[in-house]
C-alpha atoms as a PDB file:
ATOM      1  CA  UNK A   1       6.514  39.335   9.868  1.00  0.00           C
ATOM      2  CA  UNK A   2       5.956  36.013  10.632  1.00  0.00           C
ATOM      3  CA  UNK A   3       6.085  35.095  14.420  1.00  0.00           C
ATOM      4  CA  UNK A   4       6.795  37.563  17.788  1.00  0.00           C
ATOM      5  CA  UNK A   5       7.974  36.553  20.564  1.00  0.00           C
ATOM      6  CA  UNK A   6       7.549  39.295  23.808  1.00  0.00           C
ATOM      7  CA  UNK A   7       9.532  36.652  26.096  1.00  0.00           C
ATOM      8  CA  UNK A   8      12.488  36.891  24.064  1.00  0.00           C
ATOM      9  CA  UNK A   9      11.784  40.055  22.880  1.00  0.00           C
ATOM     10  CA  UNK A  10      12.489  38.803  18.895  1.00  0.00           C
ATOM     11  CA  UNK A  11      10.765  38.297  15.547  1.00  0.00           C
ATOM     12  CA  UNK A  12      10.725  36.193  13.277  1.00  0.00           C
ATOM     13  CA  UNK A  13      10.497  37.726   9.214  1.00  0.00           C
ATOM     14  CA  UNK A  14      10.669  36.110   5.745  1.00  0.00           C
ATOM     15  CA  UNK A  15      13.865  37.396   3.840  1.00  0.00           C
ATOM     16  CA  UNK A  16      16.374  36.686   1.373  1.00  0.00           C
ATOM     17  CA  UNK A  17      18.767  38.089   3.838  1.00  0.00           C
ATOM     18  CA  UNK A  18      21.361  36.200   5.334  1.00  0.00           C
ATOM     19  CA  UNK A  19      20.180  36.916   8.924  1.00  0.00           C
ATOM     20  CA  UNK A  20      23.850  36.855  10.369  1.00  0.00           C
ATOM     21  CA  UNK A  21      24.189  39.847   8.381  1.00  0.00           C
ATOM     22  CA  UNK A  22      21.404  42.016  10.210  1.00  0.00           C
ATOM     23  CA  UNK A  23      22.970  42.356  13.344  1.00  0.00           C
ATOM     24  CA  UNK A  24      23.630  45.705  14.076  1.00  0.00           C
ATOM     25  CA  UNK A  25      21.541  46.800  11.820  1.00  0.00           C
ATOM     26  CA  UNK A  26      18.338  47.905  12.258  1.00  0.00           C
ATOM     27  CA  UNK A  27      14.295  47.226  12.012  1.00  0.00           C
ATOM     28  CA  UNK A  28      11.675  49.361  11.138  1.00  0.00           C
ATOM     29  CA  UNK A  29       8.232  49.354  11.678  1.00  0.00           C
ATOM     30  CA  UNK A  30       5.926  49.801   8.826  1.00  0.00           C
ATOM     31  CA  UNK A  31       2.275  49.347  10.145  1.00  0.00           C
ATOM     32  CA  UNK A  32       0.624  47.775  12.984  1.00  0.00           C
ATOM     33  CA  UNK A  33       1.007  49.541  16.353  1.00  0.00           C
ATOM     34  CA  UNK A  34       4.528  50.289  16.327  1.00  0.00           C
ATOM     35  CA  UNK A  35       4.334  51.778  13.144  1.00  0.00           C
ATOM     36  CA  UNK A  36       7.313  54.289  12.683  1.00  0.00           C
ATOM     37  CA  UNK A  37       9.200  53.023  15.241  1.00  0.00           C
ATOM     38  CA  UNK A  38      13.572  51.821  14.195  1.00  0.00           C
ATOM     39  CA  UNK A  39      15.122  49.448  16.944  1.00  0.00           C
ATOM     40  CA  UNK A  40      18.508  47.917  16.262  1.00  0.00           C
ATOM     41  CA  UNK A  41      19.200  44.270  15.836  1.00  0.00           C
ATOM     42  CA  UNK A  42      21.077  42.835  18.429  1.00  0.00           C
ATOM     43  CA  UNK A  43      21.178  39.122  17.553  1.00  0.00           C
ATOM     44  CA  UNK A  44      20.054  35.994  16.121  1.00  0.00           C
ATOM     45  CA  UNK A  45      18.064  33.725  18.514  1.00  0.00           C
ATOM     46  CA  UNK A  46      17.268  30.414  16.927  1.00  0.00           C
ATOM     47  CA  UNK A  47      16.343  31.828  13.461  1.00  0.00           C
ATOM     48  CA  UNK A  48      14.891  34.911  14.914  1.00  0.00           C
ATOM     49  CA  UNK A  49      16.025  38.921  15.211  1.00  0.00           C
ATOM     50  CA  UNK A  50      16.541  39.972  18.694  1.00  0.00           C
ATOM     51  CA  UNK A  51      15.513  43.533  18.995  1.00  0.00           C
ATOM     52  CA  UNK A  52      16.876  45.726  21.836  1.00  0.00           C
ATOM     53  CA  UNK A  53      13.714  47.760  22.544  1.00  0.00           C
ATOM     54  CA  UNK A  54      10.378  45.689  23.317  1.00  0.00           C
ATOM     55  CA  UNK A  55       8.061  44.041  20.588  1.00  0.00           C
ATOM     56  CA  UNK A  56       4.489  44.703  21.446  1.00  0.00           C
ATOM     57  CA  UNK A  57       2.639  41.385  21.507  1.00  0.00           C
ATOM     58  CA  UNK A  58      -0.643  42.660  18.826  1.00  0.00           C
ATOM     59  CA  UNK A  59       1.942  43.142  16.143  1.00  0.00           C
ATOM     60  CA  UNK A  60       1.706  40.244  14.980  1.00  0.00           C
ATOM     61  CA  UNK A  61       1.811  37.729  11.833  1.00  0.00           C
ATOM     62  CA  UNK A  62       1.504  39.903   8.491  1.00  0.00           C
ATOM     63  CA  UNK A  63       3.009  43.271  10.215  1.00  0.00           C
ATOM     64  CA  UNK A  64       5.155  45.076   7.309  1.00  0.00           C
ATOM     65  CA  UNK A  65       8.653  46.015   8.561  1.00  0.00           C
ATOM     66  CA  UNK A  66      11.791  46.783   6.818  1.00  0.00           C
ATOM     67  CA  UNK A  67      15.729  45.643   7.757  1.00  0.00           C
ATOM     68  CA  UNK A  68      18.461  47.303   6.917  1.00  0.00           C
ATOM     69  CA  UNK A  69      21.931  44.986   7.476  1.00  0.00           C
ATOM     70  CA  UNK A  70      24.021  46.150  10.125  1.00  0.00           C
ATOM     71  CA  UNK A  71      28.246  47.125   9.603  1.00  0.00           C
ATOM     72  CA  UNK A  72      30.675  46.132  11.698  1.00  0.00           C
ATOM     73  CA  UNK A  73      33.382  48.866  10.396  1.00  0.00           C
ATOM     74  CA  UNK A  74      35.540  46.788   8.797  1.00  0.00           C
ATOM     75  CA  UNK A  75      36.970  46.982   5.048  1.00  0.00           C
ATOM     76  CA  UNK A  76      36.492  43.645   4.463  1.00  0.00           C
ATOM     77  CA  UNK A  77      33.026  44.062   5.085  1.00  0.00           C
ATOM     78  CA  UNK A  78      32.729  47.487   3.338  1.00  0.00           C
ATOM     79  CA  UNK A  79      34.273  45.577   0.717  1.00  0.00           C
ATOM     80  CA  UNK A  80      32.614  42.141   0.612  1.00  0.00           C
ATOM     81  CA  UNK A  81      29.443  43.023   1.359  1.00  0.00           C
ATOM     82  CA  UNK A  82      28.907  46.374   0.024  1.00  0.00           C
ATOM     83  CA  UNK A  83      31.067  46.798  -3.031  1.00  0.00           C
ATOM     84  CA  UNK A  84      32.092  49.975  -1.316  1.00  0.00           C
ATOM     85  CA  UNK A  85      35.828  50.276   0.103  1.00  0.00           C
ATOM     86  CA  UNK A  86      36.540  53.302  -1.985  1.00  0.00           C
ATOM     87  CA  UNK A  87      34.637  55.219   0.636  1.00  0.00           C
ATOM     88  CA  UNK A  88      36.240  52.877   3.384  1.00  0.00           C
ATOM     89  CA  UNK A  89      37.564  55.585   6.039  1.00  0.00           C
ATOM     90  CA  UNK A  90      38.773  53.475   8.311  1.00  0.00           C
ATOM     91  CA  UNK A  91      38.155  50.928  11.107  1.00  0.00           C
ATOM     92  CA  UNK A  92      36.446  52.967  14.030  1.00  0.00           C
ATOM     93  CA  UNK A  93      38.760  53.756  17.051  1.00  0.00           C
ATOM     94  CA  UNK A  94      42.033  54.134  15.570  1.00  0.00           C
ATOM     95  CA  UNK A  95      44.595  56.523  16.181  1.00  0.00           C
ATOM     96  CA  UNK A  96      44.341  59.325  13.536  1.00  0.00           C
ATOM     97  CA  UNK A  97      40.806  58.953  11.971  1.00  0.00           C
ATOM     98  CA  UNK A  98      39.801  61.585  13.743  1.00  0.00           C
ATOM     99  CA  UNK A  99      41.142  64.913  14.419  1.00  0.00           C
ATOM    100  CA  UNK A 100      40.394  65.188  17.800  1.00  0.00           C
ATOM    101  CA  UNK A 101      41.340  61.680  18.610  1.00  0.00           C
ATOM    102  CA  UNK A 102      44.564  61.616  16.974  1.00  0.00           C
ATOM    103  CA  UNK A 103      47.628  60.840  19.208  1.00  0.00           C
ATOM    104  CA  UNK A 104      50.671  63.257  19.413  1.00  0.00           C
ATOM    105  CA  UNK A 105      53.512  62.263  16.807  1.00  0.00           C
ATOM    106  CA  UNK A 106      56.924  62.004  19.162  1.00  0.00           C
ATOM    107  CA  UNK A 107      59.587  64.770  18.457  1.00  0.00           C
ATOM    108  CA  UNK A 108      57.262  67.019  16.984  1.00  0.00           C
END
């Protein structure tokens, strides 16, 4: 990790990652004092990873953490992004994913 920032509760990391691409997904602490701990990404604030639970301020530059990119539930991005729409089951919230949710067919 390069650079936290407690104000706007984000961090800054070096990675290959296309950071757009994070969101939703989700940061783990590998040493320093919030080793252990997963937050999710919730956005991209001037090239850094807003976090939605707070960054404490001594984990600072050289702190190992690893990202995992976040899914928006989509096939195109099951697709695109992770060469994987043959398990695609479907955009979340739609009538008849789910067997509880399902709606009642009329005339039946």
């Amino acid at each position: 990790m390069d650079l936290v920032d407690v104000e706007t509760n984000s961090v800054v990391i070096s990675t290959n990652a296309i950071l757009e691409n994070l969101v939703g997904g989700r940061l783990r602490w590998l040493d320093g004092p919030q080793a252990g701990l997963a937050t999710t990404i919730t956005g991209i604030l001037e090239g850094a990873l807003t976090l939605d639970s707070p960054v404490d301020p001594s984990a600072g530059t050289g702190a190992s953490v690893m990202v995992r990119e976040g899914c928006d539930h989509t096939l195109t991005t099951c697709s695109v992004r992770f060469n994987n729409a043959i398990n695609f089951r479907g955009e979340p919230h739609l009538p008849g994913n789910d067997l509880l949710t399902r709606y009642p067919v009329p005339g039946q």
